[in-house]
C-alpha atoms as a PDB file:
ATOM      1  CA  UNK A   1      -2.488 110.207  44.804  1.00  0.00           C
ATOM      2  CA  UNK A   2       0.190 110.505  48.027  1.00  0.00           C
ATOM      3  CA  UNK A   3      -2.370 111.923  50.254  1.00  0.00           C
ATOM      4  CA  UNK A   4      -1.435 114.211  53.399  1.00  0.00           C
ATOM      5  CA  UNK A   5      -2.904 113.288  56.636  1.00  0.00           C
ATOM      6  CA  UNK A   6      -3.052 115.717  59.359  1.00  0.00           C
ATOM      7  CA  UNK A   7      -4.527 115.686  62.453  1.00  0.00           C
ATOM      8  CA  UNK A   8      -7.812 117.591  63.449  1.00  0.00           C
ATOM      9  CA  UNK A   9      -7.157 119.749  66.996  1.00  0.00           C
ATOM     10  CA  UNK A  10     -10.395 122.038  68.027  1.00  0.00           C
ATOM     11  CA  UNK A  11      -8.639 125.308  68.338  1.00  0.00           C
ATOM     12  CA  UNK A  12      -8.168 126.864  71.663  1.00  0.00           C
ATOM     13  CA  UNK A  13      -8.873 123.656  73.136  1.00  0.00           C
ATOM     14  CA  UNK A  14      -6.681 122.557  76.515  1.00  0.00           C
ATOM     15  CA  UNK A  15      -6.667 118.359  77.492  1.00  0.00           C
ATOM     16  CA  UNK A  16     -10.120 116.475  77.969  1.00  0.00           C
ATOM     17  CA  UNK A  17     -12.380 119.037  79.590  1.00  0.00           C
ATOM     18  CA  UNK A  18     -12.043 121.851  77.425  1.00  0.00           C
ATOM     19  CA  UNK A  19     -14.840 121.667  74.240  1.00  0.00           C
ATOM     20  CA  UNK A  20     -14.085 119.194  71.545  1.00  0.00           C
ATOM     21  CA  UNK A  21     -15.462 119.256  68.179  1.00  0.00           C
ATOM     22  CA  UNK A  22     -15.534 115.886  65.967  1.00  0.00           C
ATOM     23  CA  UNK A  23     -13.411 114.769  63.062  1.00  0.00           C
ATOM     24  CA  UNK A  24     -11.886 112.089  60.821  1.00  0.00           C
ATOM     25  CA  UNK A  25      -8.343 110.497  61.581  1.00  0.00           C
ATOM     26  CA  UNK A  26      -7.477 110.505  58.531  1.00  0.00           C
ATOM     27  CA  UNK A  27      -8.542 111.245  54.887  1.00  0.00           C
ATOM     28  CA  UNK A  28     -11.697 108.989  53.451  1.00  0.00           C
ATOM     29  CA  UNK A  29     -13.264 109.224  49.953  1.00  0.00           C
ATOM     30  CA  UNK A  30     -16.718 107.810  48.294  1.00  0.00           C
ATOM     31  CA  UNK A  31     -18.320 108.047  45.389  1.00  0.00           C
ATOM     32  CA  UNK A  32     -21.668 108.015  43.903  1.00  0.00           C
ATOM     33  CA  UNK A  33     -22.948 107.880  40.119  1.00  0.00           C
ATOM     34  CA  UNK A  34     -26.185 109.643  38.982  1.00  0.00           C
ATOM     35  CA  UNK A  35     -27.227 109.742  35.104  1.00  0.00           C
ATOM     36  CA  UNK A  36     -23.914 109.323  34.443  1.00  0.00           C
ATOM     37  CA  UNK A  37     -22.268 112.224  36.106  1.00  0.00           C
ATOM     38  CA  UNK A  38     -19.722 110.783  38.925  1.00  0.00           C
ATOM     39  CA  UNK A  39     -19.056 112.605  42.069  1.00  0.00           C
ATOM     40  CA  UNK A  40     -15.651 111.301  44.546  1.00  0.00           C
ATOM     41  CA  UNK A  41     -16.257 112.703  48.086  1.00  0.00           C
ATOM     42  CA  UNK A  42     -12.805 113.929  50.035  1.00  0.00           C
ATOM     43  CA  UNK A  43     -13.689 114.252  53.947  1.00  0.00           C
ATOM     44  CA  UNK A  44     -10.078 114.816  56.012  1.00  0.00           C
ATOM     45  CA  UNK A  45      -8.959 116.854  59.066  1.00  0.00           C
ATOM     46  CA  UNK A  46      -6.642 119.668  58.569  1.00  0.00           C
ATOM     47  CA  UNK A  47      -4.815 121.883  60.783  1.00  0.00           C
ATOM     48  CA  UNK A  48      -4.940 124.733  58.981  1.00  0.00           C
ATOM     49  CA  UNK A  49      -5.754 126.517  55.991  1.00  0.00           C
ATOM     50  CA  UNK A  50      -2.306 125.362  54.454  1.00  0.00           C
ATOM     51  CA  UNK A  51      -3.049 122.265  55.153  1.00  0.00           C
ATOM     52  CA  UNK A  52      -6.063 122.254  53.558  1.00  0.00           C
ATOM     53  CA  UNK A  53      -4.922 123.814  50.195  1.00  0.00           C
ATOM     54  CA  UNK A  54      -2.029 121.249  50.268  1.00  0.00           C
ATOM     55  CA  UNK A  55      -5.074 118.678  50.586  1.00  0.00           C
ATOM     56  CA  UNK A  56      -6.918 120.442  48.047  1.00  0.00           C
ATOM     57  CA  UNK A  57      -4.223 120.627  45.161  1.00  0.00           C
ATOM     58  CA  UNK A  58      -3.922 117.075  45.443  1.00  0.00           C
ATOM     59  CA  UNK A  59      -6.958 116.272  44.873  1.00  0.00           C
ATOM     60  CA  UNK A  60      -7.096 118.869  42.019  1.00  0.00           C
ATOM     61  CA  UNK A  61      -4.172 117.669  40.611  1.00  0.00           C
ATOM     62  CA  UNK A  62      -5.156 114.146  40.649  1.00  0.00           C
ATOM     63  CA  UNK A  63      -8.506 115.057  38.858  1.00  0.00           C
ATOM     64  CA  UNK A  64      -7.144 116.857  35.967  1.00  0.00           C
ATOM     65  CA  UNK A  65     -11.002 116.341  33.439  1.00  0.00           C
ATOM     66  CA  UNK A  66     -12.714 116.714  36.442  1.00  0.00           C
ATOM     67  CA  UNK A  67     -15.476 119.604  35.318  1.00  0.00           C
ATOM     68  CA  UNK A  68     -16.123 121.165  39.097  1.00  0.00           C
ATOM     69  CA  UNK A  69     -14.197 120.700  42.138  1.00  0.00           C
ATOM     70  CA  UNK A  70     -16.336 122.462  45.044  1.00  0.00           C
ATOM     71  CA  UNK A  71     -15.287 122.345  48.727  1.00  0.00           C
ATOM     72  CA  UNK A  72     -15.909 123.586  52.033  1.00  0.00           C
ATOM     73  CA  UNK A  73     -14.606 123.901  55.287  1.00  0.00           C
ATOM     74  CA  UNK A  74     -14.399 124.856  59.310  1.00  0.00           C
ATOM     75  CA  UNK A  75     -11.519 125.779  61.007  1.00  0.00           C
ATOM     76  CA  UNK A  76     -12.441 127.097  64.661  1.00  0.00           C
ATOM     77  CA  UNK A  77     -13.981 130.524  63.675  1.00  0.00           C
ATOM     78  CA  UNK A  78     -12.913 130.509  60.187  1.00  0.00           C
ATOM     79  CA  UNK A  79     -15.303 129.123  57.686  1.00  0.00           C
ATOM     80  CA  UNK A  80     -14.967 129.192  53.563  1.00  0.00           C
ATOM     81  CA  UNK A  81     -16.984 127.224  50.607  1.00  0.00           C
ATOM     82  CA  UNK A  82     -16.750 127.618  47.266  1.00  0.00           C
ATOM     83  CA  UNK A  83     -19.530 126.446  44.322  1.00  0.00           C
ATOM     84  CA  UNK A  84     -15.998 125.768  42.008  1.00  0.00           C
ATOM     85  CA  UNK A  85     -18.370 127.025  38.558  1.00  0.00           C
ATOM     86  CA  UNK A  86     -21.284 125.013  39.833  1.00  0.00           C
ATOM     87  CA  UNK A  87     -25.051 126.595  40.243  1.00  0.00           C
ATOM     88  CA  UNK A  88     -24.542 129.158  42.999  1.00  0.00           C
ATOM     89  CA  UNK A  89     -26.013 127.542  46.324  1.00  0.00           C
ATOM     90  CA  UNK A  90     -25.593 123.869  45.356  1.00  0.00           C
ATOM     91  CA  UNK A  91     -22.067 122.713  46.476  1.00  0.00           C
ATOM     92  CA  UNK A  92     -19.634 124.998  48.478  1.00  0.00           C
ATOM     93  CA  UNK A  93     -22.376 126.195  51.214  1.00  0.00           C
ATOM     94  CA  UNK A  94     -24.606 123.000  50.867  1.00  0.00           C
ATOM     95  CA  UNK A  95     -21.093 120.720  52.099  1.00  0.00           C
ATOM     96  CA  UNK A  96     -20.504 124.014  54.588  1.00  0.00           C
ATOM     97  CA  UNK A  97     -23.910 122.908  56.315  1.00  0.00           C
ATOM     98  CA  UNK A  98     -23.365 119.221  56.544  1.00  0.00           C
ATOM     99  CA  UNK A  99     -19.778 119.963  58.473  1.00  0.00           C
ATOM    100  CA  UNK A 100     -21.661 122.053  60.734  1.00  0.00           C
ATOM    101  CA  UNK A 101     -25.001 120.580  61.440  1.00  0.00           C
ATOM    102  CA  UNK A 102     -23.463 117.334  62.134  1.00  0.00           C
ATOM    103  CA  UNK A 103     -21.037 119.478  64.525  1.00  0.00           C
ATOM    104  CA  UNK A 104     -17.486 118.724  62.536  1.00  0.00           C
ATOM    105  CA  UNK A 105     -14.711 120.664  62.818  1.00  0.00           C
ATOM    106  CA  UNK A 106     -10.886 121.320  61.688  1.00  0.00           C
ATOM    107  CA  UNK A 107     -12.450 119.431  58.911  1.00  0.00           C
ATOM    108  CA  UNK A 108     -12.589 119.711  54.519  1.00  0.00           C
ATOM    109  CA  UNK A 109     -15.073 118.509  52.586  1.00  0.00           C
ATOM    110  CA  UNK A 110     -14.327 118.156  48.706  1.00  0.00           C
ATOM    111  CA  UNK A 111     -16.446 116.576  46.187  1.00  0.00           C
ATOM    112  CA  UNK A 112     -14.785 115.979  42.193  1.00  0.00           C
ATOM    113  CA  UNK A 113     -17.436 116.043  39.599  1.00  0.00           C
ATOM    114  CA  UNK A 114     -17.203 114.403  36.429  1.00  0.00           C
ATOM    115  CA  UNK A 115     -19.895 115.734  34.022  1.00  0.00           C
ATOM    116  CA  UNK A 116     -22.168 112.313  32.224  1.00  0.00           C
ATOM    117  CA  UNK A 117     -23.874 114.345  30.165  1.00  0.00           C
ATOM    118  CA  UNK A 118     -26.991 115.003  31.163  1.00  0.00           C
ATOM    119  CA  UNK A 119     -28.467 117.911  33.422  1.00  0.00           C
ATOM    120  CA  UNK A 120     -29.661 117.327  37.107  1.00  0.00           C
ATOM    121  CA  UNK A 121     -30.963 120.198  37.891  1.00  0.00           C
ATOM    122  CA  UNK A 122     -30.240 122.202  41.072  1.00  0.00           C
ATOM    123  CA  UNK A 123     -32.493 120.252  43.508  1.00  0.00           C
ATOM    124  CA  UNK A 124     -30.754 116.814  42.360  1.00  0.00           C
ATOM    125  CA  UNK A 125     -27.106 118.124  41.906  1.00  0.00           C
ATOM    126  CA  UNK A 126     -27.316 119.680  45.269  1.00  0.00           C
ATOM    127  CA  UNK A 127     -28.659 116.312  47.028  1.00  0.00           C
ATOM    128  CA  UNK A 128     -25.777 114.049  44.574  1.00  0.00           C
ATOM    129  CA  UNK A 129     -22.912 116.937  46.382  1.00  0.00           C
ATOM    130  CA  UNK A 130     -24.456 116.377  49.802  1.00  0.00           C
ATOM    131  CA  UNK A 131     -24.465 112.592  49.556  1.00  0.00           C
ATOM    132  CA  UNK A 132     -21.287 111.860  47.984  1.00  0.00           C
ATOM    133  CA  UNK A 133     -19.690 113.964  51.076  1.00  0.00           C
ATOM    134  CA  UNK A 134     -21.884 112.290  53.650  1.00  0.00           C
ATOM    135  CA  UNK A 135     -20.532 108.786  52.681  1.00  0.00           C
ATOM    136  CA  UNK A 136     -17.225 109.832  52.655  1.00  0.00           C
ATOM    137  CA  UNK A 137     -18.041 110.986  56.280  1.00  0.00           C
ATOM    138  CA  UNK A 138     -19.665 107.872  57.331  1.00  0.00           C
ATOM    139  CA  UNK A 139     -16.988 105.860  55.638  1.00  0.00           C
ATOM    140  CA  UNK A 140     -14.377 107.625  57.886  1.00  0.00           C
ATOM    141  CA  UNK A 141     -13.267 106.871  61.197  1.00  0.00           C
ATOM    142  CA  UNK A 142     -14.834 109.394  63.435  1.00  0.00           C
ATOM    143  CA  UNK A 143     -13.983 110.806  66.740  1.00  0.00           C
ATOM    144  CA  UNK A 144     -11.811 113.450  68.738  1.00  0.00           C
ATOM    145  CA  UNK A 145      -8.268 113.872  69.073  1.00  0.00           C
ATOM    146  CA  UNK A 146      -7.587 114.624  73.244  1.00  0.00           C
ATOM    147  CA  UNK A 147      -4.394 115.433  75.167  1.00  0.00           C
ATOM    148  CA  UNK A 148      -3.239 111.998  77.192  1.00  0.00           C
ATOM    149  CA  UNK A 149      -0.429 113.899  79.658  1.00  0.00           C
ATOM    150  CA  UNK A 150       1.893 111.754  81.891  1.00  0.00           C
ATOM    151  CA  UNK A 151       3.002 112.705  85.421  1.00  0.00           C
ATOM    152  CA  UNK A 152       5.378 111.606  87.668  1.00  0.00           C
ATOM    153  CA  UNK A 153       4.879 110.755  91.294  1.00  0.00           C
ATOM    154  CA  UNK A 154       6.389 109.566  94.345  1.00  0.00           C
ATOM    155  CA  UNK A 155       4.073 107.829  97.349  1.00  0.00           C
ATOM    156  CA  UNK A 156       4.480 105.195 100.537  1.00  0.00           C
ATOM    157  CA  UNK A 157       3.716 101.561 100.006  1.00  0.00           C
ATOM    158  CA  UNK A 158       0.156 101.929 101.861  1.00  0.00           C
ATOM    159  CA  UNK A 159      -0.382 105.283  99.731  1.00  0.00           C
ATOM    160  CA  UNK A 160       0.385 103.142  96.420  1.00  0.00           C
ATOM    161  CA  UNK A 161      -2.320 100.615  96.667  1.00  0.00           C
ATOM    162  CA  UNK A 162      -5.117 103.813  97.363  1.00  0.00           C
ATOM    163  CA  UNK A 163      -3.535 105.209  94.343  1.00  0.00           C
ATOM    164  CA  UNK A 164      -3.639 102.039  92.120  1.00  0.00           C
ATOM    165  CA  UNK A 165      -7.761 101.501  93.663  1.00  0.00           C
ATOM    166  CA  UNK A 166      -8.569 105.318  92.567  1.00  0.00           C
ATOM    167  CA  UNK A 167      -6.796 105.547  89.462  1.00  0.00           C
ATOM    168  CA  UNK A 168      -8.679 102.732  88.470  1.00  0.00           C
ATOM    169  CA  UNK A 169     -11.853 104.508  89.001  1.00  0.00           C
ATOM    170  CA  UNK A 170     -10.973 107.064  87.742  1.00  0.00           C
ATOM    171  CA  UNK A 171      -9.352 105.725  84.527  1.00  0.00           C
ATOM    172  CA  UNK A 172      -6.278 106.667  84.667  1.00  0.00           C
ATOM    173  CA  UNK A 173      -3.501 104.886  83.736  1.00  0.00           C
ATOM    174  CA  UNK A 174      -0.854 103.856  86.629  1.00  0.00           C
ATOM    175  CA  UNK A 175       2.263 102.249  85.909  1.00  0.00           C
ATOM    176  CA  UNK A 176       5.117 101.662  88.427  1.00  0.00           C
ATOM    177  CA  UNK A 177       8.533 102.588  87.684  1.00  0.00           C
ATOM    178  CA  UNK A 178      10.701 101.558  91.010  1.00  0.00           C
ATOM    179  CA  UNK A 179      10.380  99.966  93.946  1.00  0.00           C
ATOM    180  CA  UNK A 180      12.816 101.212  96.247  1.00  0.00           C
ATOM    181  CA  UNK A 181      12.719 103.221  99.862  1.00  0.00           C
ATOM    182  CA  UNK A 182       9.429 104.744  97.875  1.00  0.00           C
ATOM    183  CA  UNK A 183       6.952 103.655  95.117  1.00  0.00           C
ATOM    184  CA  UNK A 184       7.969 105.943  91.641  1.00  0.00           C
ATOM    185  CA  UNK A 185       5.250 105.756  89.578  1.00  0.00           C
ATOM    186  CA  UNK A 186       3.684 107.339  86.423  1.00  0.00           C
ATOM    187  CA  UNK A 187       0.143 108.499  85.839  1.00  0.00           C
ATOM    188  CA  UNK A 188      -1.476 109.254  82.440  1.00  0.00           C
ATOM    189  CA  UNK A 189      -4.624 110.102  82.072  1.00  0.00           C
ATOM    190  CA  UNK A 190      -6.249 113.918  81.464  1.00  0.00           C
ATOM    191  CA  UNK A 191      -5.524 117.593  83.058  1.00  0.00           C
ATOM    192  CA  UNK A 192      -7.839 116.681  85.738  1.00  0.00           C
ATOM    193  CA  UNK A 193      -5.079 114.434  87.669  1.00  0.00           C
ATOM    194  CA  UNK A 194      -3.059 117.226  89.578  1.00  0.00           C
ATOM    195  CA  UNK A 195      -6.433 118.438  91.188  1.00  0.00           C
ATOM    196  CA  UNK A 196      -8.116 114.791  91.721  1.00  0.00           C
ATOM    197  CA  UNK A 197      -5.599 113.276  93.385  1.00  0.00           C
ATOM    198  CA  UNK A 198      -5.361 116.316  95.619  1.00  0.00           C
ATOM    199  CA  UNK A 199      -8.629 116.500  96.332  1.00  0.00           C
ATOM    200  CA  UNK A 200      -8.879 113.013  97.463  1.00  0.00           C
ATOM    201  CA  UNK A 201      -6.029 113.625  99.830  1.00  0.00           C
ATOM    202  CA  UNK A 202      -3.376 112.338  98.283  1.00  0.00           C
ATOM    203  CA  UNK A 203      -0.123 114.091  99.240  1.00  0.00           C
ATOM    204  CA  UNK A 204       1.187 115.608  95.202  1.00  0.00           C
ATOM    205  CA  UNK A 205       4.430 117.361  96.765  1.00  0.00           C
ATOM    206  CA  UNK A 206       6.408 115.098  94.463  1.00  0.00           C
ATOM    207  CA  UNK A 207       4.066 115.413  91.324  1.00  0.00           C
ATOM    208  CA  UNK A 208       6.123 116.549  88.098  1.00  0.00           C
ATOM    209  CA  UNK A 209       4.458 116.709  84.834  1.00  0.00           C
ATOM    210  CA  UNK A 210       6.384 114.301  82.446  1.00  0.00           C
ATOM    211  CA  UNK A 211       4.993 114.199  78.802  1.00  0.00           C
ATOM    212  CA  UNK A 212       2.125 114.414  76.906  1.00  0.00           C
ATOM    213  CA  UNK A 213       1.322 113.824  73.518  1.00  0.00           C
ATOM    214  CA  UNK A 214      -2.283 113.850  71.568  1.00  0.00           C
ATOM    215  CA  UNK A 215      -4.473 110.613  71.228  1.00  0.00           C
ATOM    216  CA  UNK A 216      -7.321 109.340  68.900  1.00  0.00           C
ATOM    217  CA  UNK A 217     -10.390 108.375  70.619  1.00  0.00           C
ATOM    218  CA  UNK A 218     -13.373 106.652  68.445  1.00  0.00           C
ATOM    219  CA  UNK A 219     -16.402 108.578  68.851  1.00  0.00           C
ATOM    220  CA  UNK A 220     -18.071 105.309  70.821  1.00  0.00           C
ATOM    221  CA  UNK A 221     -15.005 105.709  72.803  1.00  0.00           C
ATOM    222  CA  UNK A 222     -14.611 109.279  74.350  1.00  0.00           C
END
């Protein structure tokens, strides 16, 4: 199956400070076997809902004897699960609950069943949906996707060291571009960097925003 990746961005959300839900970085599958009946767990980010129906048809189309495809997913303030011809209540809303109770969002969870044979019964086929999802989950790499954004800026020799000291601290990235009549460097870090810098009295005259562009942090990470 050529799988599409696509990244996971918390809707409405603006550089490190602004609320960040988790996600995967990419697509991750598991499966589990119970009396026979097989069920492949799908956890990946989307963007939207196309991106989640392009996901989805994939799968679906990679599964073509699969008996029930159910899914579920959250997308800021948009929500949707479907059972897929399951028992109503155990698939679509059960994998629903697990995205939000462990707090995941801009995230799809789909789970292909293959039918052994033998009924579970709605108690068991719920728990065999829920658990072929989770380890998909856990199998994933989990985290948050934040906005790294570059400026440039120009200081005095004596100002650069300060500037090298507190960006340390601070943990932002400082690199220097040219040593001339001035230091021209370039800071990366989050949003915060315009006000911190002013704050601790360093003179931001010369401060340009540059670049940004969005970065995966591990959840141990961030």
């Amino acid at each position: 199956m050529a799988r599409l990746y696509h990244n996971c961005f918390h809707l409405g959300r603006k550089g490190y400070n602004a609320p960040m839900k988790r996600c995967l970085r990419k697509l991750s599958s598991a499966s589990i076997k119970m009396l026979n009946s097989e069920f492949i767990g799908y956890a990946f980010p989307i963007k939207d809902v196309e991106s989640f129906k392009k996901q989805y048809e994939e799968i679906v189309s990679s599964h073509p004897k699969a008996d029930h495809i159910p899914y579920a997913y959250s997308l800021g303030n948009k929500t949707k699960s479907s059972d897929d011809g399951e028992p109503s209540g155990t698939a679509g809303r059960p994998l629903l609950s697990l995205l939000q109770n462990r707090e995941f969002d801009g995230m799809s969870l789909v789970v292909v069943r293959y039918f052994g044979g033998t009924k579970l019964g709605t108690g068991r086929l719920r728990r065999c949906f829920v658990d072929a999802a989770t380890l998909a989950l856990d199998q994933g790499e989990i985290g948050f996707w934040k906005e790294e954004i570059s400026y440039s800026l120009e200081s005095d020799y004596s100002a650069y060291q300060k500037l090298l000291s507190f960006s340390k601290k601070k943990g932002f990235h400082l690199k220097p571009i040219d040593f001339s009549a001035k230091v021209i460097m370039e800071i990366t870090g989050d949003d915060t960097i315009p006000l911190s810098l002013e704050k601790e009295g360093f003179d931001v005259t010369s401060l340009k925003r540059v670049g940004s562009q969005m970065v995966f942090a591990k959840e141990e990470e961030s």
